[in-house]
N, C-alpha and C. Protein backbone atom coordinates (compact mmCIF):
# COMPACT_ATOMS: atom_id res chain seq x y z
N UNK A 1 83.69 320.32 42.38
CA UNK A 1 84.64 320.39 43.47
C UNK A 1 85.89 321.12 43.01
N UNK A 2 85.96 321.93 43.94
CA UNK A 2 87.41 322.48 43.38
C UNK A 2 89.00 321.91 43.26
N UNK A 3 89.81 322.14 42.64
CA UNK A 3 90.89 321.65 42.50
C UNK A 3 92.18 321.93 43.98
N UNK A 4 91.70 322.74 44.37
CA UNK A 4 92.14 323.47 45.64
C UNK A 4 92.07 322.61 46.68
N UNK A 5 90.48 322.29 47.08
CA UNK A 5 90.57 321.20 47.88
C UNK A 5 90.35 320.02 48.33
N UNK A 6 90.76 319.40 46.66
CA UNK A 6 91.19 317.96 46.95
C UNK A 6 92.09 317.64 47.29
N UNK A 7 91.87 316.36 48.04
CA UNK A 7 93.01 315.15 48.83
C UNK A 7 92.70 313.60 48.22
N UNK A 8 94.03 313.27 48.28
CA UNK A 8 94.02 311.83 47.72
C UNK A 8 94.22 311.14 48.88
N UNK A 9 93.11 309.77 49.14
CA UNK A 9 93.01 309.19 50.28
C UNK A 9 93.97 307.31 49.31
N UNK A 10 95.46 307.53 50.77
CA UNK A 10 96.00 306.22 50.15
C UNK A 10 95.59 304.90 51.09
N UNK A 11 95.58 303.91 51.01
CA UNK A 11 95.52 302.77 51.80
C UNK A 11 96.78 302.77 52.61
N UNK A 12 96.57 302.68 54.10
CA UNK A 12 97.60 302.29 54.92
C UNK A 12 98.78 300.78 55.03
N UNK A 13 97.61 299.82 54.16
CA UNK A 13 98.33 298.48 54.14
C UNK A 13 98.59 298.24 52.85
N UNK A 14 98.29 298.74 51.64
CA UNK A 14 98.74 298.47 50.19
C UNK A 14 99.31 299.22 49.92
N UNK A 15 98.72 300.49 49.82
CA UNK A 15 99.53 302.05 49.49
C UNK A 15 98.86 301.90 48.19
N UNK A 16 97.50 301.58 47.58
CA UNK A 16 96.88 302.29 46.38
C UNK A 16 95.84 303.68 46.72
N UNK A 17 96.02 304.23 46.19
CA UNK A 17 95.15 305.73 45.90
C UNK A 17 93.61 304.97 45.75
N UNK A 18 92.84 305.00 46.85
CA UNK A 18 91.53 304.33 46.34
C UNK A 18 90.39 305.59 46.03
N UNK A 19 90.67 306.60 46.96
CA UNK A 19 89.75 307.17 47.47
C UNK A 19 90.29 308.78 46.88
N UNK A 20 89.02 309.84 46.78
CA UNK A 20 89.24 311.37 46.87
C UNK A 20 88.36 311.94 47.94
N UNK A 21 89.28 312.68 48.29
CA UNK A 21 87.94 313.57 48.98
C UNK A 21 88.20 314.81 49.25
N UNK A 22 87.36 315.57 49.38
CA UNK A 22 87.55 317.64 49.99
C UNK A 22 88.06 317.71 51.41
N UNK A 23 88.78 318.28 52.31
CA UNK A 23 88.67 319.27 53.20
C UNK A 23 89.16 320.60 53.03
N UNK A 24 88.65 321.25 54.07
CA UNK A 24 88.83 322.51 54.01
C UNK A 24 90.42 323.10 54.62
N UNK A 25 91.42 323.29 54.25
CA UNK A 25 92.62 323.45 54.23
C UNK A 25 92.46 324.57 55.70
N UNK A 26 92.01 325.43 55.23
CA UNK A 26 92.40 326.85 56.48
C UNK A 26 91.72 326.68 57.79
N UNK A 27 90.99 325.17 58.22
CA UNK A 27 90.39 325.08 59.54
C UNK A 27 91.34 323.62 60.20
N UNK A 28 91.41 322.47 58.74
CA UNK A 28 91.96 321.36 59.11
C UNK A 28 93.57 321.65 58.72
N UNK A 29 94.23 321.65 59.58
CA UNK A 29 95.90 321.94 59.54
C UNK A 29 96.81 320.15 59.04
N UNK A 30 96.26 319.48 60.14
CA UNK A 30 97.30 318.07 59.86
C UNK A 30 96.37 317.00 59.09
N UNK A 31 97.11 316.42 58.94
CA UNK A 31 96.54 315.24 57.60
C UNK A 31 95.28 314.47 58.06
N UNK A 32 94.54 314.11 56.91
CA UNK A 32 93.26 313.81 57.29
C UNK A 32 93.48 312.26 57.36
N UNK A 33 92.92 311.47 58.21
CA UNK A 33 92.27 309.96 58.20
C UNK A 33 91.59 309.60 58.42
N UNK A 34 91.08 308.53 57.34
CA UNK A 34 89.71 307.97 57.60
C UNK A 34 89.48 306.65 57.50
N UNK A 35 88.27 305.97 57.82
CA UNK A 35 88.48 304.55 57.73
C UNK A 35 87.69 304.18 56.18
N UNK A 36 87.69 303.70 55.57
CA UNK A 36 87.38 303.45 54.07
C UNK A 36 87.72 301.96 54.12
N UNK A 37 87.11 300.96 52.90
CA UNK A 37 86.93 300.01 52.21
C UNK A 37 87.97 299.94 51.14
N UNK A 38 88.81 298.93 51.60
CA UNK A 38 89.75 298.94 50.27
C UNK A 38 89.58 297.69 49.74
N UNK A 39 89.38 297.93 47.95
CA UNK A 39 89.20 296.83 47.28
C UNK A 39 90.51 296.02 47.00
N UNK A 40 91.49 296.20 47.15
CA UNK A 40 92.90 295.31 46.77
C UNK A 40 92.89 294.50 48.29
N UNK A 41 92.56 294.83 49.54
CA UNK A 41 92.42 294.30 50.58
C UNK A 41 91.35 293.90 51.30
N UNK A 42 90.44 294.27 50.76
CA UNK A 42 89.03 293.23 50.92
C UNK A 42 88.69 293.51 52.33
N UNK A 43 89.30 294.50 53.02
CA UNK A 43 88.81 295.23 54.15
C UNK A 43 88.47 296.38 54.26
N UNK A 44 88.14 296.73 55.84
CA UNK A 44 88.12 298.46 56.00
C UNK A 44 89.70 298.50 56.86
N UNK A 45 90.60 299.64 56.02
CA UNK A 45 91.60 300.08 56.69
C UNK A 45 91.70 301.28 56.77
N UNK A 46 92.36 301.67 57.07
CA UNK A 46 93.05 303.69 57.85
C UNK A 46 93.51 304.09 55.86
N UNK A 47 92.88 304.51 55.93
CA UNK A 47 93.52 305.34 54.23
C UNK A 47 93.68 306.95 55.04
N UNK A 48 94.77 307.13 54.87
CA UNK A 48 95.44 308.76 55.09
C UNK A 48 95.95 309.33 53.45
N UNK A 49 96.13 310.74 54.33
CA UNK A 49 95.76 312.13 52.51
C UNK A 49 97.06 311.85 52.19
N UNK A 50 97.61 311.76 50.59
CA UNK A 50 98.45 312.22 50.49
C UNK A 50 99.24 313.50 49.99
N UNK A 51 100.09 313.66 48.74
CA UNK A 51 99.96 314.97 48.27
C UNK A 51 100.08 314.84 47.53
């Protein structure tokens, strides 16, 4: 994976970095969110990219 286009996915309710993931920068313009499994919260919450 390239270094270019990774994103760091944070937890919306803890704020730990759980997650990485790719998008493609020159099609997706605004910040990515997704729903993910966070282990400090023992749920699924909104983890958004950071920088």
């Amino acid at each position: 994976m390239s270094q270019d286009n990774m994103v760091k996915l944070e937890c919306s309710v803890c704020k730990h970095i759980n997650y990485f993931s790719t998008k493609n920068k020159k099609i997706l313009k605004n910040r990515l969110e997704l729903s993910k499994f966070c282990d400090n919260c023992k749920a699924h919450t909104v983890h958004k990219e950071t920088k």
